[in-house]
Protein backbone atom coordinates (compact mmCIF):
# COMPACT_ATOMS: atom_id res chain seq x y z
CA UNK A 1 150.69 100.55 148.83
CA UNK A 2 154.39 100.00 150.43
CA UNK A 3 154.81 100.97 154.19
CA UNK A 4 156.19 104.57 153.11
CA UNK A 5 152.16 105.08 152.94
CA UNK A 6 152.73 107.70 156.41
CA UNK A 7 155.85 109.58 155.59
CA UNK A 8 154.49 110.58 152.39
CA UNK A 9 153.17 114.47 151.72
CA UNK A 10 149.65 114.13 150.95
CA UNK A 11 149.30 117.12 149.03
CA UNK A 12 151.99 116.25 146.64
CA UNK A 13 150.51 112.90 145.90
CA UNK A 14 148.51 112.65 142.20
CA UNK A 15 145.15 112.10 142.50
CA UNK A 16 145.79 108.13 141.76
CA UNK A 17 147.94 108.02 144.72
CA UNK A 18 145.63 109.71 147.03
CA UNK A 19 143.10 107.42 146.46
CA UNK A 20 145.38 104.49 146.40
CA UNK A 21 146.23 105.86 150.00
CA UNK A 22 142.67 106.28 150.93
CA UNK A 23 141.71 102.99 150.17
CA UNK A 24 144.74 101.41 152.72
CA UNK A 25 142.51 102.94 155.87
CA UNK A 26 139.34 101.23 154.45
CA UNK A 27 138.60 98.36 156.77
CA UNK A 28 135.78 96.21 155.25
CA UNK A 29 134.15 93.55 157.09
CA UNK A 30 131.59 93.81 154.76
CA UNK A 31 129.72 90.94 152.43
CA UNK A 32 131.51 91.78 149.79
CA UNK A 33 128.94 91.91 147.61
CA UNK A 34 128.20 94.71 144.79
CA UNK A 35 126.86 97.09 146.67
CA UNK A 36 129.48 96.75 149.95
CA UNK A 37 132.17 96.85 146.52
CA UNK A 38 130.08 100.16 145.42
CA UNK A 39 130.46 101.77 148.94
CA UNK A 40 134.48 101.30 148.93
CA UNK A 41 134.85 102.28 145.24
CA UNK A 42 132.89 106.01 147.16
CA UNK A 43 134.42 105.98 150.48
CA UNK A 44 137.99 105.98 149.26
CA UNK A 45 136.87 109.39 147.42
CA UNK A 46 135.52 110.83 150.72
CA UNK A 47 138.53 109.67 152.56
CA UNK A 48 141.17 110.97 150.24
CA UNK A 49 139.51 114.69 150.68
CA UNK A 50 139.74 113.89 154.43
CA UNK A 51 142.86 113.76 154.17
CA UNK A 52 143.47 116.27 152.04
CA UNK A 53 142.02 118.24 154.27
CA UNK A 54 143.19 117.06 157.86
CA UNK A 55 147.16 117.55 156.67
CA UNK A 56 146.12 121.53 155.62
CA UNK A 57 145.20 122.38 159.20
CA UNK A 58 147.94 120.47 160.86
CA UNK A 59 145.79 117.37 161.73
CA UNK A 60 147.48 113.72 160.97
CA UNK A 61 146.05 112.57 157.62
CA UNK A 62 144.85 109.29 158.83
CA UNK A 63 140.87 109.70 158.35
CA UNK A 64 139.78 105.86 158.39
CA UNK A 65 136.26 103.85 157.85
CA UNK A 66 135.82 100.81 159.26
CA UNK A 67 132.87 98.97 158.35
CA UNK A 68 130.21 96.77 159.84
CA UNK A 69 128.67 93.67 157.93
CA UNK A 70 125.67 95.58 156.62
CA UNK A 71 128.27 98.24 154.58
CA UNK A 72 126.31 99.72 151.65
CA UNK A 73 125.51 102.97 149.80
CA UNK A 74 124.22 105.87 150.98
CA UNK A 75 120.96 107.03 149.15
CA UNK A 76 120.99 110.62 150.83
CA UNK A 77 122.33 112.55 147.06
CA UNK A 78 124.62 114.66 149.19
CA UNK A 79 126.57 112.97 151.17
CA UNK A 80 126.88 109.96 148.42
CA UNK A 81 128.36 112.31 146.08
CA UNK A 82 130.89 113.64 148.90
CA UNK A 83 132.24 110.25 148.65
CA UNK A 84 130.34 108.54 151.66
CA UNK A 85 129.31 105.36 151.78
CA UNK A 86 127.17 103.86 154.51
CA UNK A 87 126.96 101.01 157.24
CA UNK A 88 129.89 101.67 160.09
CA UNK A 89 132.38 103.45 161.79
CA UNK A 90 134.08 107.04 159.93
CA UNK A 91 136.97 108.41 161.95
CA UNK A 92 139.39 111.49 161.85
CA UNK A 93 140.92 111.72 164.92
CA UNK A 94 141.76 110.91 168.93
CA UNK A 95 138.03 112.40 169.47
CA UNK A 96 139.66 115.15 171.01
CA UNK A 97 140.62 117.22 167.56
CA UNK A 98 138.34 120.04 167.17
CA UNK A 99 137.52 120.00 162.99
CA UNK A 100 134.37 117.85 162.41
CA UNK A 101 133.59 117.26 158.81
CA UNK A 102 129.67 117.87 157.81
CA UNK A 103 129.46 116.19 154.99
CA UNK A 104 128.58 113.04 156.81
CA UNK A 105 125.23 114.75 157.98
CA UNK A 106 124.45 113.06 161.37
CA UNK A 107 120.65 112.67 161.53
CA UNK A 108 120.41 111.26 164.92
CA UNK A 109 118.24 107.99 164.03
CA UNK A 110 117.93 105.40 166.31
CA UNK A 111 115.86 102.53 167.44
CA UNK A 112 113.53 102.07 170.56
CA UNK A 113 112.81 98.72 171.34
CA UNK A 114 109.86 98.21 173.38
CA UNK A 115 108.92 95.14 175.22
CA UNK A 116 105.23 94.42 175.79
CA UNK A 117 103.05 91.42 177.55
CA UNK A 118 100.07 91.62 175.47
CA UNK A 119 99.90 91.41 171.30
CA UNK A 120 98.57 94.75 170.53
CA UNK A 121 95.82 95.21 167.83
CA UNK A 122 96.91 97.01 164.34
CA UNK A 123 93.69 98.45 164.04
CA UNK A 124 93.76 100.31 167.65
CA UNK A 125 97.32 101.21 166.65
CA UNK A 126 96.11 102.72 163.41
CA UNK A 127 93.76 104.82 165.43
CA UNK A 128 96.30 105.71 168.35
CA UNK A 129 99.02 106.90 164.94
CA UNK A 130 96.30 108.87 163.17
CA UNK A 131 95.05 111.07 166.59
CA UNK A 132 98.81 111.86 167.19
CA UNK A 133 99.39 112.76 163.71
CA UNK A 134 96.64 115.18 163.73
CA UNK A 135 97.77 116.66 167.01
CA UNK A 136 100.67 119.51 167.16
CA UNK A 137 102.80 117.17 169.97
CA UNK A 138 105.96 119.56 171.44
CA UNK A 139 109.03 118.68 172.95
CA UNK A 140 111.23 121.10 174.62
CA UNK A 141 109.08 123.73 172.39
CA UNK A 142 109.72 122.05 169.04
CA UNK A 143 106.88 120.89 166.90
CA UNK A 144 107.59 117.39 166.32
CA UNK A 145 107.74 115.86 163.38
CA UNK A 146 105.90 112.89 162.23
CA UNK A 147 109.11 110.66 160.44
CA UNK A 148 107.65 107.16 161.17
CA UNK A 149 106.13 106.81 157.36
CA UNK A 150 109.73 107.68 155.33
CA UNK A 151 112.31 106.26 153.93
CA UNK A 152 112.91 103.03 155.55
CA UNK A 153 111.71 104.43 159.39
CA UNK A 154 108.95 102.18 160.71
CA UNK A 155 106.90 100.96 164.27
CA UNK A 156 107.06 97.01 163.86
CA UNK A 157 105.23 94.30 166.17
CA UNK A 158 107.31 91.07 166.97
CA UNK A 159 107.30 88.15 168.60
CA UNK A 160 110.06 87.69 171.28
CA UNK A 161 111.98 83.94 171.41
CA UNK A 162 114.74 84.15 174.05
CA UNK A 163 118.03 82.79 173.25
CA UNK A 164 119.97 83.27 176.57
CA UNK A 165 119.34 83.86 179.98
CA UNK A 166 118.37 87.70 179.47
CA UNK A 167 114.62 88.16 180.73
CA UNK A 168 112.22 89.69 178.19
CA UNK A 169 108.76 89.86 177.76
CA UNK A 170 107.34 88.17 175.01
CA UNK A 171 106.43 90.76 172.53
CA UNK A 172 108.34 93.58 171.38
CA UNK A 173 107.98 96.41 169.21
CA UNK A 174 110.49 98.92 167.86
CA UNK A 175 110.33 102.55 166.69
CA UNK A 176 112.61 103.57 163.88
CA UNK A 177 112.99 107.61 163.07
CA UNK A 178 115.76 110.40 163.69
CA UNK A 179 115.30 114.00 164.17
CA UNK A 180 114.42 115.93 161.28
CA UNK A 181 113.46 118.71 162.96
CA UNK A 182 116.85 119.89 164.05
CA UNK A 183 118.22 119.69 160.39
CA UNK A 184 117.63 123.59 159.57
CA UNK A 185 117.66 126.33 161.34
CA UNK A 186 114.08 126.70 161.95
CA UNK A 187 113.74 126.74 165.67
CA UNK A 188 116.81 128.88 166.39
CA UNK A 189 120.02 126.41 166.71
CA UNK A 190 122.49 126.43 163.62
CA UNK A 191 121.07 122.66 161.91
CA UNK A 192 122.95 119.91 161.50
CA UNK A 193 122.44 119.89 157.51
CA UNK A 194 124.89 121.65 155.98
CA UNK A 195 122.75 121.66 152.89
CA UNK A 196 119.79 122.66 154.91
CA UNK A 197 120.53 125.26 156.89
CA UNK A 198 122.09 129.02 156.52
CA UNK A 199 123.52 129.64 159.80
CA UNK A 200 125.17 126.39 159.27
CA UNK A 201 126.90 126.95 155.42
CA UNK A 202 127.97 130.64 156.80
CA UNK A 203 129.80 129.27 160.01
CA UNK A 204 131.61 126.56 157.85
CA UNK A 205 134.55 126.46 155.89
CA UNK A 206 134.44 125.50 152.35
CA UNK A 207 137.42 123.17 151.50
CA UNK A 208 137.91 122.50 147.66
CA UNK A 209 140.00 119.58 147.04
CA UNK A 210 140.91 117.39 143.80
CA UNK A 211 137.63 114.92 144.14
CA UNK A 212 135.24 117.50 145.68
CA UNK A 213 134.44 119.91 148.30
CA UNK A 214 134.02 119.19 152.05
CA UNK A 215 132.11 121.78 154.56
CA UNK A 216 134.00 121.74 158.03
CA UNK A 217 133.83 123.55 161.36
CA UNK A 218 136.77 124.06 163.45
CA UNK A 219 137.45 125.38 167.21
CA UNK A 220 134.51 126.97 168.84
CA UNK A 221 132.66 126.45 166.10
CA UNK A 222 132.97 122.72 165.84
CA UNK A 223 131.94 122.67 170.39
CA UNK A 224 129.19 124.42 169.01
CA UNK A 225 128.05 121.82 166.62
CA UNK A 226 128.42 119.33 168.78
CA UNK A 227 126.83 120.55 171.56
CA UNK A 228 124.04 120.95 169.38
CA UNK A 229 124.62 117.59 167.93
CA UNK A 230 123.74 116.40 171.51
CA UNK A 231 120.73 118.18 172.00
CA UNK A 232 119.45 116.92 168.42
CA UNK A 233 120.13 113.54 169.71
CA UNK A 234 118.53 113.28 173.41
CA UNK A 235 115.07 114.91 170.89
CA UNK A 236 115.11 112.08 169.03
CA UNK A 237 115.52 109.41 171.41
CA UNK A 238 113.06 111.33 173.64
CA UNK A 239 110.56 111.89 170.34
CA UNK A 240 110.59 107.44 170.14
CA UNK A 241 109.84 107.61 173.83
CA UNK A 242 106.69 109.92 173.39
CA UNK A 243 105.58 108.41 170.56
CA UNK A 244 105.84 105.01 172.46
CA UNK A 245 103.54 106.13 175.39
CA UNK A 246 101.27 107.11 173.01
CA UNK A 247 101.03 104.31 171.39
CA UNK A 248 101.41 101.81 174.43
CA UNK A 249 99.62 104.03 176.80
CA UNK A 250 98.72 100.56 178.49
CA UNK A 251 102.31 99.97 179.53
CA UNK A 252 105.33 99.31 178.11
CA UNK A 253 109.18 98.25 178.99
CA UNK A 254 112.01 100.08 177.44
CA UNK A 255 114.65 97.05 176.75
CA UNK A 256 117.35 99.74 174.82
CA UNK A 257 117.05 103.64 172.61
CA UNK A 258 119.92 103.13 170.81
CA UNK A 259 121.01 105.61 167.89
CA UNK A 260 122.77 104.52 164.95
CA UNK A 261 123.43 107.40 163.15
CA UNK A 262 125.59 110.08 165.32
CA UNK A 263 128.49 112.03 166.25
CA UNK A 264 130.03 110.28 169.49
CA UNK A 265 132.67 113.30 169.77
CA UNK A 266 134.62 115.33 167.59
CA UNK A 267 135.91 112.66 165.42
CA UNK A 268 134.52 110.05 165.04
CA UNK A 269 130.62 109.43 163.34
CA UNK A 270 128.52 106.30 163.24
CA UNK A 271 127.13 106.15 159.88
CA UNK A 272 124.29 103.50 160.24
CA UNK A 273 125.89 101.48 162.72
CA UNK A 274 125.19 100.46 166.37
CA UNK A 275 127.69 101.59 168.93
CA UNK A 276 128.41 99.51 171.40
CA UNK A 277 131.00 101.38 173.57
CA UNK A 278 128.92 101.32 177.01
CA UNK A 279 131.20 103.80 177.91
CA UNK A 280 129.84 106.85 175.57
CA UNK A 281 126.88 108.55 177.76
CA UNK A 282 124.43 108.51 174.43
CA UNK A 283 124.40 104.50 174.56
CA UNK A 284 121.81 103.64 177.33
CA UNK A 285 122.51 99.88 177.58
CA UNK A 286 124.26 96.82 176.64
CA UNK A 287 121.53 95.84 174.49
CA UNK A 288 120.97 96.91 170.79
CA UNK A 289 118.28 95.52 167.71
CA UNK A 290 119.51 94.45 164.15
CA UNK A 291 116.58 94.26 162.09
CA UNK A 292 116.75 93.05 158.21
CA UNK A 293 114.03 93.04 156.14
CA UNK A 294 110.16 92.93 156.96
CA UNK A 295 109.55 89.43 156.18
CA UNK A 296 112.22 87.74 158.27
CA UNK A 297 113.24 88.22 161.44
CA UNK A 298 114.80 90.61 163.49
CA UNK A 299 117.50 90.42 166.60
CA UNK A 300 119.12 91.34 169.64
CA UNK A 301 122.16 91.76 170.48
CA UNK A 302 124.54 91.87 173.63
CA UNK A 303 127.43 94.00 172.65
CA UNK A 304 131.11 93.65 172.83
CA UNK A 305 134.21 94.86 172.11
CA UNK A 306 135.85 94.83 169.10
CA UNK A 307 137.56 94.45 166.61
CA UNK A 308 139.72 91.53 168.37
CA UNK A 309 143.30 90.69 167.11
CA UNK A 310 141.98 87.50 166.13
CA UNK A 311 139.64 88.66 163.91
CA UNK A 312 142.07 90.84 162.62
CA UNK A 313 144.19 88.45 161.40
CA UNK A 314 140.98 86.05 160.19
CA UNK A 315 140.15 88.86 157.84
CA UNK A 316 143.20 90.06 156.95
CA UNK A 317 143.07 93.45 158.73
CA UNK A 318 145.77 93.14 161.19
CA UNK A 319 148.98 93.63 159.42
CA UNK A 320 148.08 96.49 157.44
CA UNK A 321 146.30 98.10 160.91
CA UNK A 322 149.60 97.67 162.33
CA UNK A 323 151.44 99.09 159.33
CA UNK A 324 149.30 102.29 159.52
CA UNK A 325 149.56 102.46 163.30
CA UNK A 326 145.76 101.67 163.76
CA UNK A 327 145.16 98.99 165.46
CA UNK A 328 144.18 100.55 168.58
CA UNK A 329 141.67 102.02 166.85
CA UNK A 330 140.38 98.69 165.13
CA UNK A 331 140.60 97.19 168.57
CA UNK A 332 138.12 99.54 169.43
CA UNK A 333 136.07 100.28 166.67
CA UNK A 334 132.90 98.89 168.93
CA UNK A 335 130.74 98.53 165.62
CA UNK A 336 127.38 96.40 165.11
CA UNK A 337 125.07 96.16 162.94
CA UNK A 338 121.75 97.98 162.89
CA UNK A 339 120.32 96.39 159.74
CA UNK A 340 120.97 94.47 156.50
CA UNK A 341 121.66 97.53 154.58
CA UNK A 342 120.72 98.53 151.08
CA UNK A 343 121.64 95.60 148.07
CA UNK A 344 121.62 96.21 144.57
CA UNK A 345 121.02 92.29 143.30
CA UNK A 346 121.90 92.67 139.79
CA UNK A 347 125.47 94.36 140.49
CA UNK A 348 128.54 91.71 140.73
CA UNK A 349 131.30 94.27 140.72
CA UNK A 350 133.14 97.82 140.30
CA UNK A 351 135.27 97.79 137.25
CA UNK A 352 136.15 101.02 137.21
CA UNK A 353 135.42 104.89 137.96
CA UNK A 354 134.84 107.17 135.14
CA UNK A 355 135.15 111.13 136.31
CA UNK A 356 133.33 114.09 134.24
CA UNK A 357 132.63 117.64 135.21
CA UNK A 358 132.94 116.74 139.28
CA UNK A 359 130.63 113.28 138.67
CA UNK A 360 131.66 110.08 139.51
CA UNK A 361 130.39 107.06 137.47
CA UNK A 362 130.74 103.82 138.72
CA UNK A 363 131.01 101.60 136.09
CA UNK A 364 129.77 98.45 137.41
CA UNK A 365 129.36 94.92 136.05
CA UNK A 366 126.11 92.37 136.38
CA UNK A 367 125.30 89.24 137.80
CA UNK A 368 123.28 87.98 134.91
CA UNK A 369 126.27 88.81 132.87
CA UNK A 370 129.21 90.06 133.11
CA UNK A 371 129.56 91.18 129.66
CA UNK A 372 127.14 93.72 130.04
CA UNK A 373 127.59 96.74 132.12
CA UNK A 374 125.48 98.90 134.11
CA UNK A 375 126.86 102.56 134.62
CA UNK A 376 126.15 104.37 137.80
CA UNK A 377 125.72 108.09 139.01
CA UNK A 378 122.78 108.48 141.52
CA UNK A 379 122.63 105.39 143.84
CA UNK A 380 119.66 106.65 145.40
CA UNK A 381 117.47 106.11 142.45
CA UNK A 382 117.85 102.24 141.92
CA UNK A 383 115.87 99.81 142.91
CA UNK A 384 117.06 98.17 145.99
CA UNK A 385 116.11 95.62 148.62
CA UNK A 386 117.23 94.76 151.78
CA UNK A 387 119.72 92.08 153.05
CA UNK A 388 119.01 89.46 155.18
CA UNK A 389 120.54 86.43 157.60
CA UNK A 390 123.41 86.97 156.11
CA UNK A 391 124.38 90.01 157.88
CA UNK A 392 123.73 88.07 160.90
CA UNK A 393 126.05 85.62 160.48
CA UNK A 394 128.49 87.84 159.39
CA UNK A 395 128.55 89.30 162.99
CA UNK A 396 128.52 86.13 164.58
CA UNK A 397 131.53 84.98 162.75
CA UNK A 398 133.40 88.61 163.13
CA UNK A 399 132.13 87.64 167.38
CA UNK A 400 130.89 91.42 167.18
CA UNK A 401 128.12 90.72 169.96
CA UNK A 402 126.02 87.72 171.36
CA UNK A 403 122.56 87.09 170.53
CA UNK A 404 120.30 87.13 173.17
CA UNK A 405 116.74 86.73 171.28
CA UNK A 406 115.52 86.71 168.07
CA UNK A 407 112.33 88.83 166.72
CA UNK A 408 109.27 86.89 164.78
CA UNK A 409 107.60 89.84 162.58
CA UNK A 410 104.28 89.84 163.22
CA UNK A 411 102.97 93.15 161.77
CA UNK A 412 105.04 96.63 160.61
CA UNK A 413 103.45 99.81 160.50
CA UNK A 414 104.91 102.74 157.91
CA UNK A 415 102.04 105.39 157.98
């Protein structure tokens, strides 16, 4: 799309131009693969109602993703078919602009990473998970909610092999779950799931545009939000810590609680990507875990700034961040991955987007042939696995942190 891109009307732009324009202030540093092509062929949906959206209430239309290596699909049904992808950094403003867009659903999931000087015993640990599980364990007055078993939240055992001067002890375990407990309205706040909780859908606005509608909050209401965003977020990491002395009643180091899933202010959501911006009060160190799939190991990382101009340029990012006005924002997009992100191995490419009644079908073609063609509505019930080194040296080559140890699974834990 020619430079004219920002001194064009949104709303008088057909639909194909909108999401021509929405697909400019994608910035993948993705794999590339079929499922990081099936999360831009969505996100350029999501950000065309952004922007839609932002220009109606006076806000520049600029809403931008930038994604981290493990970019992917999103298998939560709702916020997939909002046209939101997965796996980095969605942003719609200086931070400062009160409208926050709940679509995105911030579940406040994070990892605690653990450091221990003893190997424990699975068995003991089976015991230890089953008493807490049949205890009613409160926080702050909320029944807390057992999430370690779901989805892809777990309590893994590794073995710790330095790789720079950082001192660690030799076995580590991390904690994987978010904060479902804060998604309705059950214990009196106003949820952070807009398709969860009633409070929530009657404070927010319902915005219909051309590829969907978007729920936002605006003024008052959005301080509200976040401020019980924030409160969502210090539960969970608090819930890993309890769970942790629980489990490692014998002792235990905290090396990092980082959350990869959050609002870090008004505008601007981490959607399954590490934050490394020391500077934001919910990221507790320098230090944050990338783990990939069970059977290959995990790692951790020092973080840094980024994106640099270098990179820019390596990936072909930097002229068209600088044509948008942007790259102060990809300068400091301070992404990293926390995993290797869903991967559909059968799908090569996106060929096209059919649209039927408010459905998007991604028409996709397959590795195993091209010819043939797999047709996509629901991502979230495919079969999937997990990535794995790959993402890894994706970040290394993107110099998005430093690795200071890797992780030997020894045992994971999903009861």
């Amino acid at each position: 799309m020619h430079s004219t891109v920002l001194h064009q009307k949104v709303s008088e732009l057909s639909k194909l131009d909108l999401l021509e324009r929405a697909n400019q202030f994608i910035f993948s540093t993705g794999l590339n693969d079929g499922t990081s092509k099936l999360c831009k062929a969505n996100m350029k949906y999501g950000l065309a109602q952004f922007q839609i959206i932002q220009e109606k209430y006076g806000f520049e239309p600029k809403a931008t993703f930038i994604s981290s290596p493990d970019e992917t699909i999103s298998r939560n049904k709702y916020r997939w078919n909002s046209g939101l992808g997965y796996g980095g950094r969605l942003n719609w403003g200086d931070g400062n602009e009160k409208i926050i867009f709940l679509n995105v659903k911030p579940n406040c999931c994070g990892i605690l990473v653990g450091g221990l000087e003893e190997l424990p015993d699975p068995f003991n640990l089976i015991k230890k998970m089953d008493k807490i599980k049949s205890q009613e364990l409160y926080l702050n007055n909320v029944l807390i909610n057992w999430d370690y078993g779901i989805s892809n939240h777990f309590i893994n055992c590794l073995e710790t092999k330095k790789l720079s001067d950082i001192d660690l002890p030799p076995y580590i375990f991390l904690i994987h779950g978010s904060a479902p407990e804060f998604r309705d309205d059950k214990y009196g706040g106003i949820g952070l799931y807009i398709d969860k909780s009633k409070i929530l859908r009657a404070m927010a606005k319902e915005e219909n545009t051309k590829f969907g509608t978007q729920y936002i909050l605006l003024d008052s209401d959005a301080k509200a939000y976040l401020k019980y965003h924030k409160k969502a977020l210090e539960f969970s990491s608090k819930k890993r810590e309890i769970i942790a002395n629980h489990l490692f009643d014998y002792g235990y180091k905290i090396i990092c609680n980082q959350p990869h899933q959050f609002l870090k202010d008004y505008n601007n959501m981490y959607l399954g990507s590490n934050c490394t911006d020391i500077s934001c009060k919910s990221i507790t160190s320098n230090i944050f875990p990338t783990t990939l799939r069970a059977d290959i190991a995990a790692y951790l990382f020092k973080g840094k700034k980024n994106l640099s101009e270098t990179t820019l340029k390596n990936q072909d990012l930097f002229e068209r961040g600088e044509n948008l006005e942007l790259l102060e924002l990809l300068t400091n997009a301070f992404i990293l991955p926390h995993g290797g992100g869903y991967d559909f191995r059968d799908v090569k490419d996106v060929l096209d987007v059919l649209e039927y009644k408010d459905q998007r079908y991604f028409v996709t073609s397959l590795k195993s042939n091209i010819s043939r063609l797999k047709i996509i509505r629901n991502v979230g019930e495919l079969q999937f696995e997990y990535r794995g080194r790959d993402i890894v040296l994706k970040t290394i080559q993107l110099d998005l942190g430093d690795i200071i140890a890797r992780l030997n699974p020894l045992f994971s834990l999903k009861l």
